[in-house]
Protein backbone atom coordinates (compact mmCIF):
# COMPACT_ATOMS: atom_id res chain seq x y z
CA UNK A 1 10.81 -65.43 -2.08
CA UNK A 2 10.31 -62.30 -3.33
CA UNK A 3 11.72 -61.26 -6.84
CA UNK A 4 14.08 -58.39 -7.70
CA UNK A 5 11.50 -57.23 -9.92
CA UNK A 6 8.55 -57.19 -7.42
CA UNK A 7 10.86 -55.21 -5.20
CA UNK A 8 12.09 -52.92 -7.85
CA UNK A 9 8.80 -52.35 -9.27
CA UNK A 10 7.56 -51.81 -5.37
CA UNK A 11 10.12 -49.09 -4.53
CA UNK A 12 9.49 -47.84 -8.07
CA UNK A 13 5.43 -46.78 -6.98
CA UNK A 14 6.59 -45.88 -3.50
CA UNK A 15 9.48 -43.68 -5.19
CA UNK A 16 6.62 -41.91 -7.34
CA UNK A 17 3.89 -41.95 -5.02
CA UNK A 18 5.74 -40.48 -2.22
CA UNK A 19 7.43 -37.54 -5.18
CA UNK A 20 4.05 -36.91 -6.51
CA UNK A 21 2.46 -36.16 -2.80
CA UNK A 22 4.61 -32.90 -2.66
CA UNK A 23 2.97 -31.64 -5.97
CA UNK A 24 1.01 -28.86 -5.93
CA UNK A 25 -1.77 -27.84 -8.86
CA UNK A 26 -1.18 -24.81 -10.39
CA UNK A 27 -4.90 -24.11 -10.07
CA UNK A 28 -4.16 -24.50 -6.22
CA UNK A 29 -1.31 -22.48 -6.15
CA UNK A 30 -3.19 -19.67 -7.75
CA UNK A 31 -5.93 -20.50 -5.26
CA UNK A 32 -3.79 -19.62 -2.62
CA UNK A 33 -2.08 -16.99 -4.29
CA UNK A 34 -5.25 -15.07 -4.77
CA UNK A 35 -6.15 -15.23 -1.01
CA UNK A 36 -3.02 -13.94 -0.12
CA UNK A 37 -3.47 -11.43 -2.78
CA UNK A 38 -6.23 -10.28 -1.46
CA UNK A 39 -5.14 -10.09 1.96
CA UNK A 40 -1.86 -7.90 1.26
CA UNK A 41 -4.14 -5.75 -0.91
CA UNK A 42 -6.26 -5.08 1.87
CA UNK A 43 -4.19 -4.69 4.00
CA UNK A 44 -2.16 -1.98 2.00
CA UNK A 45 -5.25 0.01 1.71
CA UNK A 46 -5.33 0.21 5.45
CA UNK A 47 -1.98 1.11 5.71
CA UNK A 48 -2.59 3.84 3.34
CA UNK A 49 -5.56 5.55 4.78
CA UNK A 50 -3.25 5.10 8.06
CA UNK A 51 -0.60 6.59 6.98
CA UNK A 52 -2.75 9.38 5.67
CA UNK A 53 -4.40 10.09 9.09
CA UNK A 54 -0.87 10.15 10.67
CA UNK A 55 0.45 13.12 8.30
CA UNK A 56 -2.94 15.05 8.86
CA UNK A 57 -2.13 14.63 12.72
CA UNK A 58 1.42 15.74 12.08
CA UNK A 59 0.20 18.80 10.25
CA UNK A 60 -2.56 19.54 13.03
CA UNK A 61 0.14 19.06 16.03
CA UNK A 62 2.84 20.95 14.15
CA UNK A 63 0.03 23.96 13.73
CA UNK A 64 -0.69 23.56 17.48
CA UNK A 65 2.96 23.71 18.40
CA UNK A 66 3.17 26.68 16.51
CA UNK A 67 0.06 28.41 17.91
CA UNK A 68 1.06 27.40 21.81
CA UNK A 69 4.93 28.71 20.55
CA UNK A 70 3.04 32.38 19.80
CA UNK A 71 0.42 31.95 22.86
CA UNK A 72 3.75 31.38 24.67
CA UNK A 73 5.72 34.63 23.23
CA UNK A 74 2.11 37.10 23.97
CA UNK A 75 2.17 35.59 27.31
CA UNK A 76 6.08 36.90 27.99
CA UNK A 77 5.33 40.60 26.87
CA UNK A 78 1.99 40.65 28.82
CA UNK A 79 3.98 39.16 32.00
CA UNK A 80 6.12 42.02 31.65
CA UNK A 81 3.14 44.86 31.07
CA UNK A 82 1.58 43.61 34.06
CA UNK A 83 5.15 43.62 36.34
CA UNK A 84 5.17 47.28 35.43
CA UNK A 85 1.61 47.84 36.26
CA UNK A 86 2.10 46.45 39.69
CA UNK A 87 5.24 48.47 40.35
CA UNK A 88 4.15 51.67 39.52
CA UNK A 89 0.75 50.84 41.21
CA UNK A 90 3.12 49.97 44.43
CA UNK A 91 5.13 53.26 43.91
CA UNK A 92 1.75 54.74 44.09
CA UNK A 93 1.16 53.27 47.11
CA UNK A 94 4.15 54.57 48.88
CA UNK A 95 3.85 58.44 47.80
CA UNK A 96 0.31 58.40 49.07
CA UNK A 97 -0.20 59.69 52.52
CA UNK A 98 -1.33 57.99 55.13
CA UNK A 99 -4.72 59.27 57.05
């Protein structure tokens, strides 16, 4: 038979070596941390110089919109110039006599 001792001291090294499995090293925590680290810091740095390039295409798209806005506005008054040019060259038309 097996004595209360044997299977207290059994379960005892179980009990530990089963706790002591989960452990990690603080040298490999750091390990990991690092990598991680370094990861996330990259990865910030791309995000920066993306979000740079984003506001310089806002700015250059917002300039554009403004530019087609005006383009837009010199196009309405010359749509109207050239209306009146055809009607008067039209009225000129009509008053001319016929040969």
């Amino acid at each position: 038979m097996i004595t209360s001792v044997k299977v207290i001291s059994t379960l005892g090294i179980m009990a530990c070596s089963l706790g002591l499995g989960g452990c990690a090293t603080k040298s490999y925590v750091r390990e990991q941390v690092a990598i991680v680290d370094q990861r996330v810091s990259a990865l910030e740095g791309r995000v920066a110089e993306t979000d740079g390039v984003a506001r310089a295409a806002r700015g250059e798209a917002q300039a554009a919109a403004g530019q087609a806005q005006t383009n837009t506005q010199r196009l309405d008054a010359l749509t109207g110039r050239v209306d009146g040019v055809e009607q008067r060259m039209v009225e000129a038309q009509r008053k001319r006599p016929r040969n």
